[in-house]
C-alpha atoms as a PDB file:
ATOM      1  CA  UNK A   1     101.222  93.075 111.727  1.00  0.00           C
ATOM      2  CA  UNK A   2     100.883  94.425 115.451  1.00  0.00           C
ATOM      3  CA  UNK A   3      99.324  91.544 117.618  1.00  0.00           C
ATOM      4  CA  UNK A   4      99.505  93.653 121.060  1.00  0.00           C
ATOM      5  CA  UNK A   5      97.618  96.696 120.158  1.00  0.00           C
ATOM      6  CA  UNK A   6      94.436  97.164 122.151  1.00  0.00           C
ATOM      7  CA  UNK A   7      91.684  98.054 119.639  1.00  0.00           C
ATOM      8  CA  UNK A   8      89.527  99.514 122.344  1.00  0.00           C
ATOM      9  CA  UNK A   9      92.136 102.369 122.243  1.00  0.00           C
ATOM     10  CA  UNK A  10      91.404 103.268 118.271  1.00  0.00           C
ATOM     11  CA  UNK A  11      87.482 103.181 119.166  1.00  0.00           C
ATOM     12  CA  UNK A  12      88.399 105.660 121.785  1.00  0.00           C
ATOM     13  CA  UNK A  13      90.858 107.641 120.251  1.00  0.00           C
ATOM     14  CA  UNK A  14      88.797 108.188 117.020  1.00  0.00           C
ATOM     15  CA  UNK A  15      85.391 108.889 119.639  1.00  0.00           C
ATOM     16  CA  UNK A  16      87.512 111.520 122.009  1.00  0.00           C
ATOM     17  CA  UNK A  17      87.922 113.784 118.310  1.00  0.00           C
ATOM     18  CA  UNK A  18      84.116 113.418 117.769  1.00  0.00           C
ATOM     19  CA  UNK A  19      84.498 111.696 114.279  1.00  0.00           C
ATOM     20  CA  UNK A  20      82.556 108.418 113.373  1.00  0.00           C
ATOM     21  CA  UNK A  21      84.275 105.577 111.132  1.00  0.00           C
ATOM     22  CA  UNK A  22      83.835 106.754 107.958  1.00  0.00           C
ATOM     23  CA  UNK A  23      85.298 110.411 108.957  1.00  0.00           C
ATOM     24  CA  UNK A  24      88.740 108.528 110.410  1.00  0.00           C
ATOM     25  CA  UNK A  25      88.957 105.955 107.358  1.00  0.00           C
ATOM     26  CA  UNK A  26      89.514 109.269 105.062  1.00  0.00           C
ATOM     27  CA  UNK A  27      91.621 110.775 107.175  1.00  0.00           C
ATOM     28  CA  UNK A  28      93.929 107.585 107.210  1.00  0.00           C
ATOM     29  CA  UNK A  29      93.272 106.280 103.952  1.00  0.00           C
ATOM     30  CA  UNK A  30      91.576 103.594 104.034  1.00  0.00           C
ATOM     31  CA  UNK A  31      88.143 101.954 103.869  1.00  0.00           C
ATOM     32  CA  UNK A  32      85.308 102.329 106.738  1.00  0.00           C
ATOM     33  CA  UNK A  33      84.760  98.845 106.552  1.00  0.00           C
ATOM     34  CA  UNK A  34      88.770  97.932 106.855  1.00  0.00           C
ATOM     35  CA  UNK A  35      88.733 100.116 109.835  1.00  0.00           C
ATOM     36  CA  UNK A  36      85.328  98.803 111.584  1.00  0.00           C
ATOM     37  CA  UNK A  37      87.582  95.245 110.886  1.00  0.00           C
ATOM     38  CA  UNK A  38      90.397  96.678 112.736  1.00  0.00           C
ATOM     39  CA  UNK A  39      88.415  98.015 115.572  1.00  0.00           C
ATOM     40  CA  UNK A  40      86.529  94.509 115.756  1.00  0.00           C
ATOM     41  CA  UNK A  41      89.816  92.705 116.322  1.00  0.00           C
ATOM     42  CA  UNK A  42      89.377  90.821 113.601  1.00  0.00           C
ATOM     43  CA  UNK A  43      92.221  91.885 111.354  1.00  0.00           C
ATOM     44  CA  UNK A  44      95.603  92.805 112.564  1.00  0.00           C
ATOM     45  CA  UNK A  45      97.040  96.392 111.616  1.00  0.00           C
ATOM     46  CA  UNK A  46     100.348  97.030 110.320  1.00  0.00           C
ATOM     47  CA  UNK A  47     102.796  99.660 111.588  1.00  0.00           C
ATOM     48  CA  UNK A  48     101.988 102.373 109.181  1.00  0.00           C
ATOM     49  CA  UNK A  49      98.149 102.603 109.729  1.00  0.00           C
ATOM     50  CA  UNK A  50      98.605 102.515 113.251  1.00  0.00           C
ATOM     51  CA  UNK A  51     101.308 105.349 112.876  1.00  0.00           C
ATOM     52  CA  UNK A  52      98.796 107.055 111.136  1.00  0.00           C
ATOM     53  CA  UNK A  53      95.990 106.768 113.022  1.00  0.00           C
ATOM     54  CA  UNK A  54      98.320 108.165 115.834  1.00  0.00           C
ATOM     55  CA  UNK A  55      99.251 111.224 113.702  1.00  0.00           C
ATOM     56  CA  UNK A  56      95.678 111.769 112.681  1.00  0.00           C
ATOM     57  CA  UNK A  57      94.503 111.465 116.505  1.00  0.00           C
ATOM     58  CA  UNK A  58      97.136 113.423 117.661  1.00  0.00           C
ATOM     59  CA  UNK A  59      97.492 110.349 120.476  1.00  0.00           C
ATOM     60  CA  UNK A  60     101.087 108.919 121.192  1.00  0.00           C
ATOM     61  CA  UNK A  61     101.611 105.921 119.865  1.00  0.00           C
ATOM     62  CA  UNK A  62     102.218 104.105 123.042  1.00  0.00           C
ATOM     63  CA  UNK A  63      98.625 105.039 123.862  1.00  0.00           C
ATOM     64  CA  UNK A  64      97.279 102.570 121.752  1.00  0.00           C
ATOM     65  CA  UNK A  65      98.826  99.372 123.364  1.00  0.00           C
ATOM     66  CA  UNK A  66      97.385  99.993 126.505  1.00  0.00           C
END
């Protein structure tokens, strides 16, 4: 798990490409309510979904501990 991500960053990253939560949780495999979690801060996020959401976003991944 990733404790210094900022999960502000996802919320913006997955708003600047126009897609709600549902739309990103397909693209990344994974549930809408996982990812509304993940957003919330209120479960961590391992390496590979944040990798993911990165490749999906097209956002470096350095963006997201900002």
């Amino acid at each position: 798990m990733i404790g210094s991500i900022n999960p502000n960053m996802i919320i913006l990253a997955r708003e600047s490409r126009g897609w709600n939560q549902i739309e990103l949780a397909e693209k990344i495999g994974m549930s809408a309510t996982n990812l509304s979690k993940i957003e919330r801060n209120d479960i961590g996020i391992q390496q590979e979904v944040l990798e993911t959401i990165a490749d999906k976003t097209s956002f470096p991944i350095q963006f997201f501990y900002q």
